[in-house]
C-alpha atoms as a PDB file:
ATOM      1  CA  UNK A   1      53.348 -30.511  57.401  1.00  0.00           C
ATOM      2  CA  UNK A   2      56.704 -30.828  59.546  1.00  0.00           C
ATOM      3  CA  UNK A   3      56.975 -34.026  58.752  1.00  0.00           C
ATOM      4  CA  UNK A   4      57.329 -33.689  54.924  1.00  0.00           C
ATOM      5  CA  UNK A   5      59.014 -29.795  55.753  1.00  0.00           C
ATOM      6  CA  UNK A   6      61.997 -29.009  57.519  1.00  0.00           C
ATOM      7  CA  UNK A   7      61.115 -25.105  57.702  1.00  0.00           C
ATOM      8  CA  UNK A   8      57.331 -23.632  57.988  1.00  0.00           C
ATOM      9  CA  UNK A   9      57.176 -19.905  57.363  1.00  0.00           C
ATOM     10  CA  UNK A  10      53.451 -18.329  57.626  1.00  0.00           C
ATOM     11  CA  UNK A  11      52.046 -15.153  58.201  1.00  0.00           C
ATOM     12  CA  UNK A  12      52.554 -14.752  61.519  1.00  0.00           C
ATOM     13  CA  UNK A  13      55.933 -15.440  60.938  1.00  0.00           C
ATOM     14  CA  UNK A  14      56.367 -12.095  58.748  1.00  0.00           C
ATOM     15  CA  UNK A  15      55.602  -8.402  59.043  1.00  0.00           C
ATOM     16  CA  UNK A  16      54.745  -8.104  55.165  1.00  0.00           C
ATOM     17  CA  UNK A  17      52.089 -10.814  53.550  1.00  0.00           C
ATOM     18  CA  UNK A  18      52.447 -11.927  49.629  1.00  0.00           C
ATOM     19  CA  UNK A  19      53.193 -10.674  46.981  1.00  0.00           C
ATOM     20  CA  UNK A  20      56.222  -9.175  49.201  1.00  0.00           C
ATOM     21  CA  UNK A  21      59.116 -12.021  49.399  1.00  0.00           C
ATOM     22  CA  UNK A  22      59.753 -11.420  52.764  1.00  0.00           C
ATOM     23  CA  UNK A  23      58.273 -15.062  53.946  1.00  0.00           C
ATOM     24  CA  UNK A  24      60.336 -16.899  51.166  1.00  0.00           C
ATOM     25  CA  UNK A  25      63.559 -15.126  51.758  1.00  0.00           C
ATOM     26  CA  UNK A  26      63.154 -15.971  55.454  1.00  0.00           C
ATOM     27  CA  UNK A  27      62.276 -19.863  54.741  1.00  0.00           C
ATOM     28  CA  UNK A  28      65.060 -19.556  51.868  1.00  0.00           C
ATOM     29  CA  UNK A  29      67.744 -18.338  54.850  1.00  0.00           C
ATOM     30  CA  UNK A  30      66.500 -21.018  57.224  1.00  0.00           C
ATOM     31  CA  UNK A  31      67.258 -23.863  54.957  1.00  0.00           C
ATOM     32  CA  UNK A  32      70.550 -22.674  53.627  1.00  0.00           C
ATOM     33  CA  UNK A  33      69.543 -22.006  49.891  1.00  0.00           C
ATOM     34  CA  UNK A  34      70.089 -18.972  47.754  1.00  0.00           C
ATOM     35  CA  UNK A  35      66.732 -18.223  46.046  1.00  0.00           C
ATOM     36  CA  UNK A  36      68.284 -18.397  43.171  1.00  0.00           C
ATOM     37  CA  UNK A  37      68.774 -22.147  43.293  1.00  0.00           C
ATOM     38  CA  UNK A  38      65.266 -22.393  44.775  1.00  0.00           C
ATOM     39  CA  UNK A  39      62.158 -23.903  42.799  1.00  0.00           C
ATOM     40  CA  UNK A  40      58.814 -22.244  44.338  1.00  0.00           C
ATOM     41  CA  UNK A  41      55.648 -24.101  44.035  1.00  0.00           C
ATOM     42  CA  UNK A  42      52.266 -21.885  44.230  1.00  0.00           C
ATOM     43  CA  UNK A  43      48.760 -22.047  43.678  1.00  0.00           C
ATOM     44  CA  UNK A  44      47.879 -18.273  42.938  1.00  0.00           C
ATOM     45  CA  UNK A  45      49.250 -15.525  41.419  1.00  0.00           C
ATOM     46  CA  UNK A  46      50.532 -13.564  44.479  1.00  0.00           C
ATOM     47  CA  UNK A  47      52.607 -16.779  45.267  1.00  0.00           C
ATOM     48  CA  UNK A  48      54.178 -16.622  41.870  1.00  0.00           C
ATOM     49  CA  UNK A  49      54.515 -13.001  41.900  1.00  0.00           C
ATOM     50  CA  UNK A  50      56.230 -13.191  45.472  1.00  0.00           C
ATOM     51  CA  UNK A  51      58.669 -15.953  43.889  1.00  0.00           C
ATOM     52  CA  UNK A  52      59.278 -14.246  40.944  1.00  0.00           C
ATOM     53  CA  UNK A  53      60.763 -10.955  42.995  1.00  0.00           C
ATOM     54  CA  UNK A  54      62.772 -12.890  45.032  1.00  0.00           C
ATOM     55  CA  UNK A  55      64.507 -14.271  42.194  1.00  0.00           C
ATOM     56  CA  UNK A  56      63.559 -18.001  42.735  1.00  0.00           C
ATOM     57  CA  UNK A  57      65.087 -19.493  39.452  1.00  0.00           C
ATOM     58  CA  UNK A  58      61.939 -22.034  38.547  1.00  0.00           C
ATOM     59  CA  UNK A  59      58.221 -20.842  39.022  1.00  0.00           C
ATOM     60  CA  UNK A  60      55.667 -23.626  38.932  1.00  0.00           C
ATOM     61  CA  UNK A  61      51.860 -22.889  39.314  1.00  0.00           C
ATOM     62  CA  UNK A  62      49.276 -25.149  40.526  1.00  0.00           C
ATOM     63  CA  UNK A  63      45.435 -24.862  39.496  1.00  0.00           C
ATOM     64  CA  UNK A  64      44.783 -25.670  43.044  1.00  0.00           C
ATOM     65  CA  UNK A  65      44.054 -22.703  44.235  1.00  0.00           C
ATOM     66  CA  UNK A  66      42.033 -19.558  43.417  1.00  0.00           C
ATOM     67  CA  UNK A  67      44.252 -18.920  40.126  1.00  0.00           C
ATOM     68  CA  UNK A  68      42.916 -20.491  37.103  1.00  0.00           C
ATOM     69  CA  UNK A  69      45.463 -21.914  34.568  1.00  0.00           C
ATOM     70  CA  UNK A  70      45.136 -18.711  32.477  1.00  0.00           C
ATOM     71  CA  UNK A  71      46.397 -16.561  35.075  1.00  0.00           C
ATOM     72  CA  UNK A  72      49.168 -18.499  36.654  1.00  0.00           C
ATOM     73  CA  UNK A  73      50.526 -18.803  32.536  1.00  0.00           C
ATOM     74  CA  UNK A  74      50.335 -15.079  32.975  1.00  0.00           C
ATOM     75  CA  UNK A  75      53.687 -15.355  34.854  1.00  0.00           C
ATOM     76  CA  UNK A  76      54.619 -18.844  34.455  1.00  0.00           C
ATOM     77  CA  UNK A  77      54.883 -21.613  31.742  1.00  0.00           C
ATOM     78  CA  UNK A  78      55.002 -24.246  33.790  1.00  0.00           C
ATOM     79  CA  UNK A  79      51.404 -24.822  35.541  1.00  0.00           C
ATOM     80  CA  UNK A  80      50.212 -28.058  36.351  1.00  0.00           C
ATOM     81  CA  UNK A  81      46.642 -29.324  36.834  1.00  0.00           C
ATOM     82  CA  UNK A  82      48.067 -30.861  40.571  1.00  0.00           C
ATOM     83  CA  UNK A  83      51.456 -31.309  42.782  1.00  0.00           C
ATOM     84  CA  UNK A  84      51.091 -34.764  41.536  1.00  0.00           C
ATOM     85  CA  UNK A  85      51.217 -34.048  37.955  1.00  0.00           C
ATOM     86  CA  UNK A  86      54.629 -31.540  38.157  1.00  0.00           C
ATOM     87  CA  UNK A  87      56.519 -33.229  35.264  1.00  0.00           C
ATOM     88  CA  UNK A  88      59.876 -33.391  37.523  1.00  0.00           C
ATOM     89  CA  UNK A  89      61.849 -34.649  34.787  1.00  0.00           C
ATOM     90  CA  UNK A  90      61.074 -32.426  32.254  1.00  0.00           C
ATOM     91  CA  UNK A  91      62.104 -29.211  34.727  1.00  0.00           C
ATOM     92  CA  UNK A  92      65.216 -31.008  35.470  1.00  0.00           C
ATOM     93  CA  UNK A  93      65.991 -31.594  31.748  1.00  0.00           C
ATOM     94  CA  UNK A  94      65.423 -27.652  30.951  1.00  0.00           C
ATOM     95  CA  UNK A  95      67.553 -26.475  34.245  1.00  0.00           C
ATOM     96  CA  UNK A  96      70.689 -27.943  32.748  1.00  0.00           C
END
């Protein structure tokens, strides 16, 4: 993963585990972005729920994981059946 990812934050890297936001807001600081600028890819609802309070500004959920696409819509519109089929255009289009 370092290869595609400049920062790696895990659990071992926090003292609170999802839903708290502590692990984003640390990877957030370490790459210079506000989390408000951020866009926060996860495949179950304590991802999304963890993104959400941290105030990331786009929320996408992936049916990857142990969420099914009913739950991730739950907190989310934007769930995809894969990373590969995030419609990157489309979420550009609707953040301007």
């Amino acid at each position: 993963l370092a290869d595609f990812f400049p920062v790696l934050v895990g659990g071992d890297d926090v003292s609170r585990g999802k839903p708290d936001p502590e692990g984003f807001l640390k990877a957030c600081q370490e790459v210079g972005i506000a989390p408000q600028n951020s866009v926060y890819i996860g495949d179950t609802t304590e991802d999304l729920v963890m993104a959400r309070s941290a105030s990331s500004s786009k929320l996408i959920g992936v049916t990857t994981g142990l969420a099914s696409h009913a739950e991730l819509t739950e907190i989310t519109e934007h769930v995809y059946s894969s990373l590969q089929t995030i419609d990157l255009e489309r979420l550009a289009e609707e953040s301007t």
